[in-house]
Protein backbone atom coordinates (compact mmCIF):
# COMPACT_ATOMS: atom_id res chain seq x y z
CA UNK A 1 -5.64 48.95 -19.55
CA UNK A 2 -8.15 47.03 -21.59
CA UNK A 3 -10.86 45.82 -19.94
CA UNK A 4 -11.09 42.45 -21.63
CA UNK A 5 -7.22 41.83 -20.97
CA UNK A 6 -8.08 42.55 -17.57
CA UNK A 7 -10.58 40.04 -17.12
CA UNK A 8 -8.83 37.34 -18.84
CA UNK A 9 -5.68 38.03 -16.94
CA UNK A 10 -8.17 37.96 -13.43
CA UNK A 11 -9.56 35.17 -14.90
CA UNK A 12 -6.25 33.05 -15.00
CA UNK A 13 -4.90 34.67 -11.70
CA UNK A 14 -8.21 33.21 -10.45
CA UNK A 15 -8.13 29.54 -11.67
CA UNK A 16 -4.63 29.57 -10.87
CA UNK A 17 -5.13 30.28 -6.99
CA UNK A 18 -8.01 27.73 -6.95
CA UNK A 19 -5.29 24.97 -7.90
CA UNK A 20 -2.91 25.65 -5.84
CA UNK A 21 -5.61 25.83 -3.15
CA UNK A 22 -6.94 22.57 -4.15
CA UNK A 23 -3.56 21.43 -4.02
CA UNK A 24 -2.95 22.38 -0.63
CA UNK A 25 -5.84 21.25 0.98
CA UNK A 26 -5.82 18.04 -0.49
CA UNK A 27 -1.95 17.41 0.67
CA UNK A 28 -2.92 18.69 4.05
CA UNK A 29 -6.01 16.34 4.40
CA UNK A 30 -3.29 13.14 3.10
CA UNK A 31 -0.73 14.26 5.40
CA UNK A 32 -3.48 14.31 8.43
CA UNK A 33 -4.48 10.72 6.93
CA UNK A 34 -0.76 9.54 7.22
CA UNK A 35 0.02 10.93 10.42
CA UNK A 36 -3.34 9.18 11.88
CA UNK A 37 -2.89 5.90 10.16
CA UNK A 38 1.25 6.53 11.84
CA UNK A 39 -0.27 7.44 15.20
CA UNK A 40 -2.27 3.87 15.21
CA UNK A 41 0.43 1.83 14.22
CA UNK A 42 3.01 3.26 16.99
CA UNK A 43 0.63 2.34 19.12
CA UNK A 44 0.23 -1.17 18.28
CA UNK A 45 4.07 -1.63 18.53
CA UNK A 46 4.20 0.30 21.83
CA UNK A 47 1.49 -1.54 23.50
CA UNK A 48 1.54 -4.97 21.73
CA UNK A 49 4.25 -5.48 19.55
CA UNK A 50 6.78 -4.76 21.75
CA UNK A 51 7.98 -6.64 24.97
CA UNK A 52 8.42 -5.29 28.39
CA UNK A 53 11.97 -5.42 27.72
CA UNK A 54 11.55 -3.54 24.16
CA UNK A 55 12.81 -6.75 22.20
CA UNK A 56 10.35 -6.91 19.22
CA UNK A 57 9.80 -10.35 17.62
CA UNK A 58 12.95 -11.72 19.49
CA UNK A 59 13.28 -15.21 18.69
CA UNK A 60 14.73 -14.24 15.56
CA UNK A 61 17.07 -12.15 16.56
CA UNK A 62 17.79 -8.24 17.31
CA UNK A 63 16.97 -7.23 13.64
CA UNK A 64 13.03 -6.76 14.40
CA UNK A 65 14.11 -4.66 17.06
CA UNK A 66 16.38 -2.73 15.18
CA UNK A 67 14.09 -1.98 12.21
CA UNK A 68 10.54 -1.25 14.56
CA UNK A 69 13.30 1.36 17.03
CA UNK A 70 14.33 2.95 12.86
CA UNK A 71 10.59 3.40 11.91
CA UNK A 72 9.30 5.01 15.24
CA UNK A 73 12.48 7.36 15.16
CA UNK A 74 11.68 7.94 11.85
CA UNK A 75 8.30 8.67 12.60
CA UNK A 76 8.88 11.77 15.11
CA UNK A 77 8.67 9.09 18.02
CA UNK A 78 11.59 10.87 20.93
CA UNK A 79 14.86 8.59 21.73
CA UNK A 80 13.92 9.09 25.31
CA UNK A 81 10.42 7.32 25.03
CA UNK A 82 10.79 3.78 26.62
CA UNK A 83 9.70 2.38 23.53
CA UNK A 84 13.11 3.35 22.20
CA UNK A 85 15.26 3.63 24.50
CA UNK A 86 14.72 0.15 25.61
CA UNK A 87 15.00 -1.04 21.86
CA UNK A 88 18.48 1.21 21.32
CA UNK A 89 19.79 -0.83 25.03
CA UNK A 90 19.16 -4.05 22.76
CA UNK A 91 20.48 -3.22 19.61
CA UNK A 92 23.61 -1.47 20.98
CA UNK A 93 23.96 -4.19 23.32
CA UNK A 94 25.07 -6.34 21.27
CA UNK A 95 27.59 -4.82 19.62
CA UNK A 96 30.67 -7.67 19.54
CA UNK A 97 34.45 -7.32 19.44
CA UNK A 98 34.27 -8.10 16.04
CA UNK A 99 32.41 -5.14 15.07
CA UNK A 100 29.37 -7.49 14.11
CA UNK A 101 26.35 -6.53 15.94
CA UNK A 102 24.22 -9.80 16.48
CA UNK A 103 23.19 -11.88 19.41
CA UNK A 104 24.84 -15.26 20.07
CA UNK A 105 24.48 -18.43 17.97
CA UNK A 106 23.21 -15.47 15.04
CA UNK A 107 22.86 -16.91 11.66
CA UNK A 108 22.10 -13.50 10.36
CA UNK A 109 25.17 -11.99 11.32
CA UNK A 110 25.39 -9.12 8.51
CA UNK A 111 21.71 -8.72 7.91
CA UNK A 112 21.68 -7.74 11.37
CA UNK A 113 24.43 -5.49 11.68
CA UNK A 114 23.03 -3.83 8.55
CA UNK A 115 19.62 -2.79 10.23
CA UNK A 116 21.26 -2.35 13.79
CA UNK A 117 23.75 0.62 12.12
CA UNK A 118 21.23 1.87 10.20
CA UNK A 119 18.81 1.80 13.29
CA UNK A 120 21.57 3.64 15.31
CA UNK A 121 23.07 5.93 12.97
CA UNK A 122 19.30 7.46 12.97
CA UNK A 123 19.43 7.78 16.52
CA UNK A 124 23.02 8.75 17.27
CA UNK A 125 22.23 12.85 17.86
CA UNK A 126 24.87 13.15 20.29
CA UNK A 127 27.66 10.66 18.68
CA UNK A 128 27.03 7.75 21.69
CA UNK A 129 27.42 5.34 19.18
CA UNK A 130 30.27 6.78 17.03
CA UNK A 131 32.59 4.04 18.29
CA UNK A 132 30.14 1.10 17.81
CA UNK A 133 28.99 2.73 14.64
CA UNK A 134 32.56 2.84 12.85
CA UNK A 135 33.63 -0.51 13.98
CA UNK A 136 30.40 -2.03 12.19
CA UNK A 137 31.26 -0.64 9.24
CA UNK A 138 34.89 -2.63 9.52
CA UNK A 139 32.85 -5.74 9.92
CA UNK A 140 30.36 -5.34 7.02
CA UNK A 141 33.17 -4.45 4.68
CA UNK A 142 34.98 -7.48 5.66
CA UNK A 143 32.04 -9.72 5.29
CA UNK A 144 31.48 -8.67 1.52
CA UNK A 145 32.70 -10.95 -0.95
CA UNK A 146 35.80 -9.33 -2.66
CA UNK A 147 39.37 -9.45 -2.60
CA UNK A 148 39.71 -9.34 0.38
CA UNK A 149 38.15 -13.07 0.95
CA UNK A 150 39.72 -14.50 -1.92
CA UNK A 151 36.85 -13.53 -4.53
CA UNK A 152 37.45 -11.64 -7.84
CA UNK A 153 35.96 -9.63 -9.90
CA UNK A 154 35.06 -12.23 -12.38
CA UNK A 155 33.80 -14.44 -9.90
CA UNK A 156 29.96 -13.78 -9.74
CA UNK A 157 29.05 -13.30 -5.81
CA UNK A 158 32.29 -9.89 -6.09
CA UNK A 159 30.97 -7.29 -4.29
CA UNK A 160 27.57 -9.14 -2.95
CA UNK A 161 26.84 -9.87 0.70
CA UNK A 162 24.66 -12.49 2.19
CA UNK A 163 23.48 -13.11 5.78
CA UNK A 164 26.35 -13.43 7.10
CA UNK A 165 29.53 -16.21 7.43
CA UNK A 166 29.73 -18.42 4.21
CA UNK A 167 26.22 -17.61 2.94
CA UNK A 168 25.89 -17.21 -0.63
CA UNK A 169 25.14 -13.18 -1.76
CA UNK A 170 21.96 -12.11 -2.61
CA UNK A 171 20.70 -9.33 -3.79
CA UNK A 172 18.33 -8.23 -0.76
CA UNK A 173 21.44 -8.21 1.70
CA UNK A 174 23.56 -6.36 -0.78
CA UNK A 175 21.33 -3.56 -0.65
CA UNK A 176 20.92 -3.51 2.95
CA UNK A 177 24.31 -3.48 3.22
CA UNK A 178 24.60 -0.03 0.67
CA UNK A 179 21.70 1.31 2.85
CA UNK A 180 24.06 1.46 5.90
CA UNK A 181 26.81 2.23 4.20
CA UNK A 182 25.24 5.24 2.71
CA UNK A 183 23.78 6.03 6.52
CA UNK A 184 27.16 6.32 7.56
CA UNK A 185 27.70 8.65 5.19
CA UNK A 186 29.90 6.75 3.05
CA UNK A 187 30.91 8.72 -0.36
CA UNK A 188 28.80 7.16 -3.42
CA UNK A 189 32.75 5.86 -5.04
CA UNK A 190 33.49 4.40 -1.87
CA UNK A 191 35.22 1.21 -2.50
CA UNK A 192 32.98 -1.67 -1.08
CA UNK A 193 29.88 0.38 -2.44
CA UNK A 194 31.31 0.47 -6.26
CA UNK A 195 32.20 -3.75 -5.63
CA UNK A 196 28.57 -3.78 -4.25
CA UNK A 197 27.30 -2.24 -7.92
CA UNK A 198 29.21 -4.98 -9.82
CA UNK A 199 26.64 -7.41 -8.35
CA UNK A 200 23.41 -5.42 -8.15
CA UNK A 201 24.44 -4.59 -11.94
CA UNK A 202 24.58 -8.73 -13.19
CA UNK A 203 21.00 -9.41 -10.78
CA UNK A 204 19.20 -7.05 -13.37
CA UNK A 205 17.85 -8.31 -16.62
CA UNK A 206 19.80 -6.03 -18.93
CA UNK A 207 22.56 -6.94 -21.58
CA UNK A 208 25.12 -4.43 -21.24
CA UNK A 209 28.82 -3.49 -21.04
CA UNK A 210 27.93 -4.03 -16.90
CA UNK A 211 26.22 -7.48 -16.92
CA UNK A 212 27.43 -10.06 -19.52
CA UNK A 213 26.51 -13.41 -17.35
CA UNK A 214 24.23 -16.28 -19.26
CA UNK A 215 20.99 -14.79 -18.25
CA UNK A 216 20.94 -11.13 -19.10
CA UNK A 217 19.45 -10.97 -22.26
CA UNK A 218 17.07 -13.49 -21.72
CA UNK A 219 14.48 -11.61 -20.31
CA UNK A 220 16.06 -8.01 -21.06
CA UNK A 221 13.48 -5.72 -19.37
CA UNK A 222 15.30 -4.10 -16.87
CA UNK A 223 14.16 -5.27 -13.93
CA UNK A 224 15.89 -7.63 -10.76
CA UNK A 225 15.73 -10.61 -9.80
CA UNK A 226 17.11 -12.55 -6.25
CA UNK A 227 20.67 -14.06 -6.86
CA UNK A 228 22.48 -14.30 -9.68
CA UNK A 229 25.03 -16.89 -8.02
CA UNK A 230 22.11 -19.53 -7.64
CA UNK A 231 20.18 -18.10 -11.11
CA UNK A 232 17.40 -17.72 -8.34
CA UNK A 233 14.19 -15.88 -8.57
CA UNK A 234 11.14 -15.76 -6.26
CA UNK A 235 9.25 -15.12 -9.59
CA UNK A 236 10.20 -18.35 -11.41
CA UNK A 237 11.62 -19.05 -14.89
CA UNK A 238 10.99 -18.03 -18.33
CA UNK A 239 10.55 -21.19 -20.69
CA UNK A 240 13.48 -20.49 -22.26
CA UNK A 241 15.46 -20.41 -18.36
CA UNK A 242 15.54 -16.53 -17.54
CA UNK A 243 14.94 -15.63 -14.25
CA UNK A 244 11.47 -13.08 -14.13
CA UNK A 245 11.68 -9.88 -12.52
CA UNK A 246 9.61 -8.40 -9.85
CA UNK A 247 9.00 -5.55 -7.75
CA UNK A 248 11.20 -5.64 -4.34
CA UNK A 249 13.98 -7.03 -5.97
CA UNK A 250 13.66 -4.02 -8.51
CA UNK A 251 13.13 -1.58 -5.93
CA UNK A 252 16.33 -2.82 -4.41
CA UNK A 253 17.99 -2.69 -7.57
CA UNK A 254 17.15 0.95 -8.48
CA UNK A 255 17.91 2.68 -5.19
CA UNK A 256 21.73 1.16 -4.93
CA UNK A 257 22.50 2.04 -7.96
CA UNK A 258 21.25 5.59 -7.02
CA UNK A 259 23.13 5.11 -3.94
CA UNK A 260 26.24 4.11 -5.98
CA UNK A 261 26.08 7.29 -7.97
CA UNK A 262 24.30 6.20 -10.98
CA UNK A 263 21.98 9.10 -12.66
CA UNK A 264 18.69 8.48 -14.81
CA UNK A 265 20.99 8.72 -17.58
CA UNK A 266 22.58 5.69 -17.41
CA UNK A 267 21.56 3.10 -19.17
CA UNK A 268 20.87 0.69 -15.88
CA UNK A 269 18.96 2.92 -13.90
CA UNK A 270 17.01 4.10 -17.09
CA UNK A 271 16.02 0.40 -17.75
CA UNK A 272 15.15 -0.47 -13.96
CA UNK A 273 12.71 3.20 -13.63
CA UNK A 274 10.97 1.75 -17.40
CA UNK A 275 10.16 -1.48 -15.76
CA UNK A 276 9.07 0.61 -12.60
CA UNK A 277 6.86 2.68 -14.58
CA UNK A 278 4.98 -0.45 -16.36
CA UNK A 279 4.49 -2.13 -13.27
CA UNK A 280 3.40 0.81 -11.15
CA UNK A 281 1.25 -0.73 -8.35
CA UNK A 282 0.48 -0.58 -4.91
CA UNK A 283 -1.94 -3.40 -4.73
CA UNK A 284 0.39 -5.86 -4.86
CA UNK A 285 4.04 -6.74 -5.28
CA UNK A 286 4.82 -6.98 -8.97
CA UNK A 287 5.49 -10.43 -10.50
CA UNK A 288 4.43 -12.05 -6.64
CA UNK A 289 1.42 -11.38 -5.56
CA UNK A 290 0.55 -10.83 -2.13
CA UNK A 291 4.02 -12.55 -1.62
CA UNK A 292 6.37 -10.42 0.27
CA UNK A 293 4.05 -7.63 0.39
CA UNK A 294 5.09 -5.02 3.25
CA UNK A 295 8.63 -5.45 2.17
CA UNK A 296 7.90 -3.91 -1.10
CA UNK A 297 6.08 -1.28 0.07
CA UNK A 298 9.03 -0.33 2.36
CA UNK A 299 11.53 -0.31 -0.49
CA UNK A 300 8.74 1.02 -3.18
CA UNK A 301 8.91 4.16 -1.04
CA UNK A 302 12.58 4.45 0.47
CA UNK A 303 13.64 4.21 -3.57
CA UNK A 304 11.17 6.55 -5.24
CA UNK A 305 12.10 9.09 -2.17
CA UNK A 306 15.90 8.61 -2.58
CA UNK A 307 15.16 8.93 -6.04
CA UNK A 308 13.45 12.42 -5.91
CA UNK A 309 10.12 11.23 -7.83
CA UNK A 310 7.18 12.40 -6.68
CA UNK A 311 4.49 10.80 -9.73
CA UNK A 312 5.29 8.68 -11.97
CA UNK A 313 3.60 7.57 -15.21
CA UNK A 314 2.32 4.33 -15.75
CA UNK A 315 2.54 2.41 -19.23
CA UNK A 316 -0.94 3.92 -19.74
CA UNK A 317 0.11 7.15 -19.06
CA UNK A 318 -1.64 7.87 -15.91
CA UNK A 319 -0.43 9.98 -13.48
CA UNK A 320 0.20 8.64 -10.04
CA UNK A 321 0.98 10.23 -6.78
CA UNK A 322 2.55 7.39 -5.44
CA UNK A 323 2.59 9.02 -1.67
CA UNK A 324 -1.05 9.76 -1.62
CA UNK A 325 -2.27 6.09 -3.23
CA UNK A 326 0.09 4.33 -0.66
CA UNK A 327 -1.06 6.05 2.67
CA UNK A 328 -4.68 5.75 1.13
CA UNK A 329 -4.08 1.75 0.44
CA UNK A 330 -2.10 1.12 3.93
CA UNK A 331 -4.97 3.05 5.55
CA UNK A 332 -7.59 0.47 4.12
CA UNK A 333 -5.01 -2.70 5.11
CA UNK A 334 -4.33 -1.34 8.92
CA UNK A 335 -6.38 -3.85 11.44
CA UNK A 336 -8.70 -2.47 13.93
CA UNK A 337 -5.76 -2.49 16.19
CA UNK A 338 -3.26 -0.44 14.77
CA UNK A 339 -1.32 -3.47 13.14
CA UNK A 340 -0.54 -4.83 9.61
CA UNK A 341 -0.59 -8.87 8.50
CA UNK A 342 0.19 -10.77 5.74
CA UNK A 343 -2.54 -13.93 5.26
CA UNK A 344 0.26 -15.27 2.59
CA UNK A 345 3.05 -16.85 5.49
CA UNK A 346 6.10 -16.18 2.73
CA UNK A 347 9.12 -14.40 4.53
CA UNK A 348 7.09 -14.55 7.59
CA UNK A 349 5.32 -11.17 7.35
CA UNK A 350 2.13 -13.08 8.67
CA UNK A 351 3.61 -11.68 12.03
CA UNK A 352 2.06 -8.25 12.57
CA UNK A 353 5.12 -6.66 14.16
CA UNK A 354 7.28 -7.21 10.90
CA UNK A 355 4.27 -6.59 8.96
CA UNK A 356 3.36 -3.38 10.52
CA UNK A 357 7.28 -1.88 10.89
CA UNK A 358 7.68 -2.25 7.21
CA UNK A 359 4.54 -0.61 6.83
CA UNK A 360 5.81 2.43 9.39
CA UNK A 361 8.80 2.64 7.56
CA UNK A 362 7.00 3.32 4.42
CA UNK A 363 5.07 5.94 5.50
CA UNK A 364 8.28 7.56 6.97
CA UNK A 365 8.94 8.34 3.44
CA UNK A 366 5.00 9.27 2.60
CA UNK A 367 5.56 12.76 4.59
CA UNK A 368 3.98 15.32 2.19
């Protein structure tokens, strides 16, 4: 064999094992960084987030509960530690005759039965909750706004859900209500999950054959706003009255339509990941600030997960590992004891226990 092909081909077998080597170590030493920066936020909820009871943040309800019990399962924390158990007794607990799972007087009826099946479906290893389960999914299907409460397809809140009783649909409940559809393993042409497309489809800023309201094309970019039944968006108004994207709502956006079956090929989901690519960012959440904050990161990560994407290329053409730069940033944002705050008050993620399970339930999806 030649002796200079031989050293060339060393050569390359050489720099080639040093990558991969690099590569290794460096997703070992992120993973380590994830699971530590996990480890200290468990332990905030365990010790001070949650009450003796396992009720997290209950004076709004049992969705707090529900979501913080979803994260720790999520992250590796056993269904028989108190911590959960006690928040599964809650949030099965108040399953209803109706289906609905909510506490009394509950203004957030189908928010909350979203998270609590979600939350369960995670947990249910040995089918305890196969009864409650399928009965919620009767109730959320009943609560959406189709034919089936007088609302047609022409009418723009079709297919949307809202909080519950005769709230208006919004975009935010819409997609929680997908999410636990899809947890229940619902196929992707599943009837109320198509209807629920219709509206994600007219809350994105696209002109197409899918959204042909008054405000699609006057922003155009692709991305999602709020509630296209109010013309409402947390980012404000265009001069010319379009309603501004920005990043949770996008986030939203992108993963039901993935969840509805869409592929990158389409032009809605092709649209929504070009606006996700420009406004790549984990500093802040796109078009709002600090607004809303912990929420994005939540669905920033659940969608680019669902979504099989593990870098993504800004507008500038930088590479990002979006895993690695979130547990890095979350790492630098996580108090001294274990816990995660908002200083701006919006949605009320100022309290650390919402704060910090949307941050958990990020990093569920930040595994290496």
């Amino acid at each position: 064999m030649n002796s200079r092909y031989f050293k060339i081909k060393s050569g390359l077998v050489l720099a080639i094992c040093v990558v991969l080597l690099s590569s290794i170590t460096t997703t070992r030493a992120d993973e380590k960084l994830r699971k530590q920066v996990v480890s200290k936020g468990i332990e905030f909820m365990q010790k001070r987030g949650q009450s003796a009871d396992g009720a997290v943040s209950p004076r709004i309800g049992i969705g707090l509960t529900a979501l913080a019990a979803h994260a720790m399962i999520r992250n590796e924390v056993p269904l028989e530690h108190p911590s959960v158990a006690k928040a599964l007794n809650i949030v099965a607990g108040a399953a209803r005759d109706n289906g609905g799972i909510y506490p009394d007087n509950s203004r957030l009826m189908m928010y909350e039965t979203c998270v609590a099946m979600m939350c369960l479906k995670e947990a249910n290893k040995s089918g305890q909750y196969d009864k409650v389960l399928a009965k919620a999914a009767a109730f959320v299907k009943g609560e959406q706004f189709t034919d089936a409460k007088g609302v047609e397809e022409s009418d723009l809140e079709y297919g949307g859900a809202g909080y519950g009783g005769k709230s208006r649909p919004d975009l935010s409940n819409t997609a929680y209500l997908i999410d636990a559809l899809k947890a229940m393993d619902s196929d992707e042409h599943d009837e109320a999950i198509q209807a629920a497309l219709t509206f994600v489809s007219r809350c994105q800023n696209l002109e197409s054959a899918h959204n042909n309201t008054k405000d699609a094309a006057k922003v155009n970019d692709g991305g999602f706003y709020y509630n296209i039944t109010e013309s409402s968006s947390a980012a404000g108004q265009t001069d010319e009255g379009g309603l501004r994207s920005y990043g949770s709502m996008t986030y939203a956006g992108f993963k039901s339509m993935l969840h509805a079956g869409l592929k990158e090929d389409d032009p809605r989901v092709a649209a929504a990941l070009t606006w996700i690519r420009d406004h790549y960012t984990v500093t802040e959440n796109p078009g709002l600030g600090d607004a809303g904050l912990y929420y994005y990161y939540h669905l920033f990560a659940k969608s680019l997960s669902t979504a099989g994407i593990d870098t993504l290329k800004d507008e500038n053409g930088v590479e990002h590992n979006w895993r690695e730069e979130l547990v890095e940033h979350l790492a630098k944002l996580q108090g001294k004891d274990g816990s995660w705050t908002n200083s701006n008050e919006r949605w009320m993620e100022s309290d650390p226990n919402l704060a910090t399970t949307f941050s958990l339930l990020a990093l569920s999806y930040c595994k290496q």
